[in-house]
N, C-alpha and C. Protein backbone atom coordinates (compact mmCIF):
# COMPACT_ATOMS: atom_id res chain seq x y z
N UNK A 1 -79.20 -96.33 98.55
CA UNK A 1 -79.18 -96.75 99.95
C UNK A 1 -77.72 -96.91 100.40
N UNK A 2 -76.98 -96.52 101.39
CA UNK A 2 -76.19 -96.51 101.92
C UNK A 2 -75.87 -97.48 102.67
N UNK A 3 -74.45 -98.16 102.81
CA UNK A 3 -74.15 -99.61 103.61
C UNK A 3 -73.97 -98.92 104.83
N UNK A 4 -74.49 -99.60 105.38
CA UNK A 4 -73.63 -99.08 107.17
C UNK A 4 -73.36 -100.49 107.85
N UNK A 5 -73.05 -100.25 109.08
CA UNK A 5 -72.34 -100.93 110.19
C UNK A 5 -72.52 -100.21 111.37
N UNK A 6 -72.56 -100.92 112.26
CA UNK A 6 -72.64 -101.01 113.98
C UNK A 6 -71.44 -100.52 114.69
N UNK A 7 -71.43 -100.17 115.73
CA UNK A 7 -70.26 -99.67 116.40
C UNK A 7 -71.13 -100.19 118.31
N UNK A 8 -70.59 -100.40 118.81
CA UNK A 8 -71.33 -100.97 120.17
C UNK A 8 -70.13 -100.23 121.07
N UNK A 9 -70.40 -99.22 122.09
CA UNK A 9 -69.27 -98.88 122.80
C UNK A 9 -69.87 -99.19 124.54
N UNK A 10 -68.68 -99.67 125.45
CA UNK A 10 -68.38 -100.17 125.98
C UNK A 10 -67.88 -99.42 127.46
N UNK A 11 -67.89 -99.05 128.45
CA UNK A 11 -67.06 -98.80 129.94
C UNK A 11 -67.24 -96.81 129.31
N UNK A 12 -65.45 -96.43 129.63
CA UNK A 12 -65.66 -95.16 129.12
C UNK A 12 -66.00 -94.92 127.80
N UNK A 13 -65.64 -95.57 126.92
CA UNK A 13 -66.07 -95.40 125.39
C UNK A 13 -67.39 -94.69 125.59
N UNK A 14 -68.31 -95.73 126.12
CA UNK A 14 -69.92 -95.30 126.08
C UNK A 14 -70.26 -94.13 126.91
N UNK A 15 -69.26 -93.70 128.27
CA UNK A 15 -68.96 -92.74 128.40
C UNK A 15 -68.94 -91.39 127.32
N UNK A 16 -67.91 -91.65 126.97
CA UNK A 16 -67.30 -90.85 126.26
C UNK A 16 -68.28 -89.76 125.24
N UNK A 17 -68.55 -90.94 124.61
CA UNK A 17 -69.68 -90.63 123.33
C UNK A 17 -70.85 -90.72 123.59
N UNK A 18 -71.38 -90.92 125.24
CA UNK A 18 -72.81 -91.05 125.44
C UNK A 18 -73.93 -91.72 124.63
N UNK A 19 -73.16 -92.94 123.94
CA UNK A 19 -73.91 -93.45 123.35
C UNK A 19 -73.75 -95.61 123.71
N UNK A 20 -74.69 -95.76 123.56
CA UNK A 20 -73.98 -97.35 123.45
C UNK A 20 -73.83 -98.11 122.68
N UNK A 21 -74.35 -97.50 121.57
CA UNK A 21 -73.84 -97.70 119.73
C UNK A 21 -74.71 -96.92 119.14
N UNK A 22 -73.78 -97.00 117.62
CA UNK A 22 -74.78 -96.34 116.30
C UNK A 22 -74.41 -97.10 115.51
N UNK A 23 -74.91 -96.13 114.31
CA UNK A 23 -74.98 -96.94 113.19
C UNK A 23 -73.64 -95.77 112.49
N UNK A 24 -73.12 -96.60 111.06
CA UNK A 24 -72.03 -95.50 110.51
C UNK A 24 -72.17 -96.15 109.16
N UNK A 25 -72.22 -95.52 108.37
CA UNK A 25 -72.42 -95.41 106.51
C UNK A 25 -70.91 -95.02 106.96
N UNK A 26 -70.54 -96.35 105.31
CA UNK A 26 -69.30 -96.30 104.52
C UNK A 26 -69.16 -94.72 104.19
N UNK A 27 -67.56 -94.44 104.44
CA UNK A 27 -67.52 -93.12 103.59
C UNK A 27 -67.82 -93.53 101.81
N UNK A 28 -68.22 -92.32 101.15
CA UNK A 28 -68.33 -92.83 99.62
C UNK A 28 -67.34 -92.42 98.70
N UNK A 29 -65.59 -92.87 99.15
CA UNK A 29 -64.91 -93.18 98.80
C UNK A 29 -64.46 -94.25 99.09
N UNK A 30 -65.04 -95.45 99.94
CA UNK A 30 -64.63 -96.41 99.87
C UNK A 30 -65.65 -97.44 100.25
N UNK A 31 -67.21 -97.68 99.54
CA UNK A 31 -68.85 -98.07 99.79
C UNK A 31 -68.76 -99.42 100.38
N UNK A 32 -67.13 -100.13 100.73
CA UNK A 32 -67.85 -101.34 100.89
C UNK A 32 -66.94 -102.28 101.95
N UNK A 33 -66.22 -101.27 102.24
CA UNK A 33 -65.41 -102.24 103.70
C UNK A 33 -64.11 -100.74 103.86
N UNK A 34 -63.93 -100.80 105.26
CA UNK A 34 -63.07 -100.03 105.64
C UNK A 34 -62.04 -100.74 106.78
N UNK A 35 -60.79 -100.50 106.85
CA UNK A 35 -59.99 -100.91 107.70
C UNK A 35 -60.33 -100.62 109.03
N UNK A 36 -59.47 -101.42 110.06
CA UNK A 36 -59.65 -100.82 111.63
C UNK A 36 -59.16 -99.63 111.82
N UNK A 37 -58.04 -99.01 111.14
CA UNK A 37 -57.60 -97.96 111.13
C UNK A 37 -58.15 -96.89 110.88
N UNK A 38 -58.62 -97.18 109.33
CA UNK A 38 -59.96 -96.39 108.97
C UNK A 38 -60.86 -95.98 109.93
N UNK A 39 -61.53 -97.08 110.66
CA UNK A 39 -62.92 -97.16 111.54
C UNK A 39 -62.28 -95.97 112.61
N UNK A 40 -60.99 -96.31 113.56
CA UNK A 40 -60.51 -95.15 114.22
C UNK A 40 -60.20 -93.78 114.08
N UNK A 41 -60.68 -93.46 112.75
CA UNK A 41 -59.97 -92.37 112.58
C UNK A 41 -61.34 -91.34 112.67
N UNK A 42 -62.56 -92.67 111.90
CA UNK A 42 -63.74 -92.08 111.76
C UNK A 42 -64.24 -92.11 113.41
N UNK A 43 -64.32 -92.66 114.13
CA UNK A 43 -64.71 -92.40 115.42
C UNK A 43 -64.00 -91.29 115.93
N UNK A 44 -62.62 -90.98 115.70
CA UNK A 44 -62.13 -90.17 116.29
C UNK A 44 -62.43 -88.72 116.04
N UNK A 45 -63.16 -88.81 114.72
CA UNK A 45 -63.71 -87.11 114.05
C UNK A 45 -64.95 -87.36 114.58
N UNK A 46 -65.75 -88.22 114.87
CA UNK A 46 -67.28 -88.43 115.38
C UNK A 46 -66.97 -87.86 116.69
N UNK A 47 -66.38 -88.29 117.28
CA UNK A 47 -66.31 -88.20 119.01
C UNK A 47 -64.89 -87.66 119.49
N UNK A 48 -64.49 -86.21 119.52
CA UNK A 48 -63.60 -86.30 120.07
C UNK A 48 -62.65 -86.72 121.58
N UNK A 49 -63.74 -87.12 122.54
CA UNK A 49 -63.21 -88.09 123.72
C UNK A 49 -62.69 -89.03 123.82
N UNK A 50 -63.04 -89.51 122.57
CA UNK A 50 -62.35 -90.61 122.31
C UNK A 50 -61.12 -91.36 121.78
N UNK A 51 -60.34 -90.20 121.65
CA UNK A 51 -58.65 -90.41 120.94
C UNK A 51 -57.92 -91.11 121.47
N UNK A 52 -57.65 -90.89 122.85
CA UNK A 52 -57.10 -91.47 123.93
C UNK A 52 -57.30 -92.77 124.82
N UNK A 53 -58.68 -92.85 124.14
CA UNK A 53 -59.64 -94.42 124.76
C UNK A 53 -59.46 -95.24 123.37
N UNK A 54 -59.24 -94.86 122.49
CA UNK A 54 -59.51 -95.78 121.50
C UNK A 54 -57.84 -96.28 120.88
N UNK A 55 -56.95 -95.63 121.29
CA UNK A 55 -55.43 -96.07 121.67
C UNK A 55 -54.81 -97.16 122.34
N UNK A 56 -56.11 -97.31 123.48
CA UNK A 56 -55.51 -98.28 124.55
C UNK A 56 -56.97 -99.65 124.60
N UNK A 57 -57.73 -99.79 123.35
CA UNK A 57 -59.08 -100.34 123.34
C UNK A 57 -58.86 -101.76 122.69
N UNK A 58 -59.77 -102.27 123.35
CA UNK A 58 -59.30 -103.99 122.57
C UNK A 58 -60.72 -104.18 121.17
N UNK A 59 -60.81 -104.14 120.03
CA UNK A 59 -61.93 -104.55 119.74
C UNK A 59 -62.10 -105.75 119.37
N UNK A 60 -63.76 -106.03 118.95
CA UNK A 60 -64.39 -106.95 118.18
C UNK A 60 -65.10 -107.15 116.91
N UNK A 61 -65.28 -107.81 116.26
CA UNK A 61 -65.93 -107.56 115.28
C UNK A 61 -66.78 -108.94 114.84
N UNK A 62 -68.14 -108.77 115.19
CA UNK A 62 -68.88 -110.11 115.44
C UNK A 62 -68.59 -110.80 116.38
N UNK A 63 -68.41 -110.03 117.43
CA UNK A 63 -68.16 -111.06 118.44
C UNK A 63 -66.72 -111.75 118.56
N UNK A 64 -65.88 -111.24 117.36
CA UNK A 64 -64.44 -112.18 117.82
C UNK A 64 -64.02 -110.62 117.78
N UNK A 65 -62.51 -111.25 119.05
CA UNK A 65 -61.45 -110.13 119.03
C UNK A 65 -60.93 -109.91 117.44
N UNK A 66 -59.87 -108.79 117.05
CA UNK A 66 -59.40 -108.59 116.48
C UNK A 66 -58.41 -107.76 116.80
N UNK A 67 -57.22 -107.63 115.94
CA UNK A 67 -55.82 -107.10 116.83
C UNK A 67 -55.97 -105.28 115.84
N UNK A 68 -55.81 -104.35 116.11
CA UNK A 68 -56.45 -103.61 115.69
C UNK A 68 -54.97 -102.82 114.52
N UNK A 69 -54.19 -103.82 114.90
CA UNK A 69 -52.75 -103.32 113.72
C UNK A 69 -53.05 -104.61 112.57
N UNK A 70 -53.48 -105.48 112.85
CA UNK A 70 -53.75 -106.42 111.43
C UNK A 70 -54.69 -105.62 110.37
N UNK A 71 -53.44 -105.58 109.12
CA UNK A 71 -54.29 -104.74 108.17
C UNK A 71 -55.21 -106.12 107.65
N UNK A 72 -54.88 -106.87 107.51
CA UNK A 72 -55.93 -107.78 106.86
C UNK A 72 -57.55 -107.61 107.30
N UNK A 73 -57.64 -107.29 108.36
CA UNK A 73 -58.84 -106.88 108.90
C UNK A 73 -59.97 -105.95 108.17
N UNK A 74 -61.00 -106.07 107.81
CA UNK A 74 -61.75 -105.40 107.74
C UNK A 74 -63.30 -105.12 107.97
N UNK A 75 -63.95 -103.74 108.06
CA UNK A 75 -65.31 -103.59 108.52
C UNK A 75 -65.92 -104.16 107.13
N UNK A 76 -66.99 -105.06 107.77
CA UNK A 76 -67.72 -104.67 105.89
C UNK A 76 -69.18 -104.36 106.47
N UNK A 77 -69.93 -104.42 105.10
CA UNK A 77 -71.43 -103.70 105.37
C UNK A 77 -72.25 -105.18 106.42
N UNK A 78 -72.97 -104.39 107.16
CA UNK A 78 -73.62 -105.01 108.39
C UNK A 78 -72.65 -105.86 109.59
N UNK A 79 -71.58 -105.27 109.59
CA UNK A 79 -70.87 -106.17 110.37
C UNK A 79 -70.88 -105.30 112.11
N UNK A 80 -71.08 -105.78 113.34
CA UNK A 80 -70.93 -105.37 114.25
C UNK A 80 -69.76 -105.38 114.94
N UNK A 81 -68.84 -103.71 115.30
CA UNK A 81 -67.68 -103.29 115.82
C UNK A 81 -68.09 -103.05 117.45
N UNK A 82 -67.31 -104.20 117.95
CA UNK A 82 -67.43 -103.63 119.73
C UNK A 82 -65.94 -103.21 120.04
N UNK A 83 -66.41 -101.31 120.56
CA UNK A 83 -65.29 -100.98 121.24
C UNK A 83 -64.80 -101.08 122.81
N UNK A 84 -63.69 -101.78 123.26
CA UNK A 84 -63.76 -102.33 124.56
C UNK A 84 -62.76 -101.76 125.37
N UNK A 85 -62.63 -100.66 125.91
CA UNK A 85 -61.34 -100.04 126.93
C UNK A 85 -61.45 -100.68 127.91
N UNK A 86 -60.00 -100.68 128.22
CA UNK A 86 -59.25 -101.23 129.03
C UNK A 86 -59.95 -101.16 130.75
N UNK A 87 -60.71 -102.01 131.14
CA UNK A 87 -61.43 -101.99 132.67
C UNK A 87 -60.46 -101.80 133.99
N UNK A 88 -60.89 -100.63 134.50
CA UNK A 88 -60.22 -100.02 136.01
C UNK A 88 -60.84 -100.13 136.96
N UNK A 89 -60.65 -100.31 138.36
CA UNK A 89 -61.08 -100.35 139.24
C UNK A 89 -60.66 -101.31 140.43
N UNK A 90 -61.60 -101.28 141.43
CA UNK A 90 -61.61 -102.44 142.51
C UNK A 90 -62.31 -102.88 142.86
């Protein structure tokens, strides 16, 4: 059985990827927590619209922010990732 995790996307994100979350299995080189960096890189081969939104994106993870350059950070299995771009308008 495979660990996964949540991804919840947000404004254009959900745009983007026409989705308003999924689900994402650990790669199986690394079954049991992946960095934020990591997580971006894998969204960014999932969805290519999203390179440019996910540059300028604030996330969460359970509900708390997180700064997305703190390596200390990490996804682990069942944890929920909200991606949040930056809101435009009037």
């Amino acid at each position: 059985m495979s660990k996964e995790f949540k991804v919840l996307y947000f404004a254009s994100a959900k745009d983007a990827t026409n989705l308003s979350s999924e689900t994402i299995s650990f790669p199986s080189s690394n079954p049991s927590s992946i960095s934020l960096q990591e997580l971006t890189q894998i969204l960014k081969s999932r969805h290519k619209k999203l390179g440019k939104i996910l540059e300028h994106s604030m996330y969460a993870i359970n509900m708390k922010y997180v700064e997305i350059d703190d390596t200390s950070i990490f996804v682990k299995e069942g944890d929920e990732v909200a991606v949040i771009p930056p809101v435009s308008g009037g």
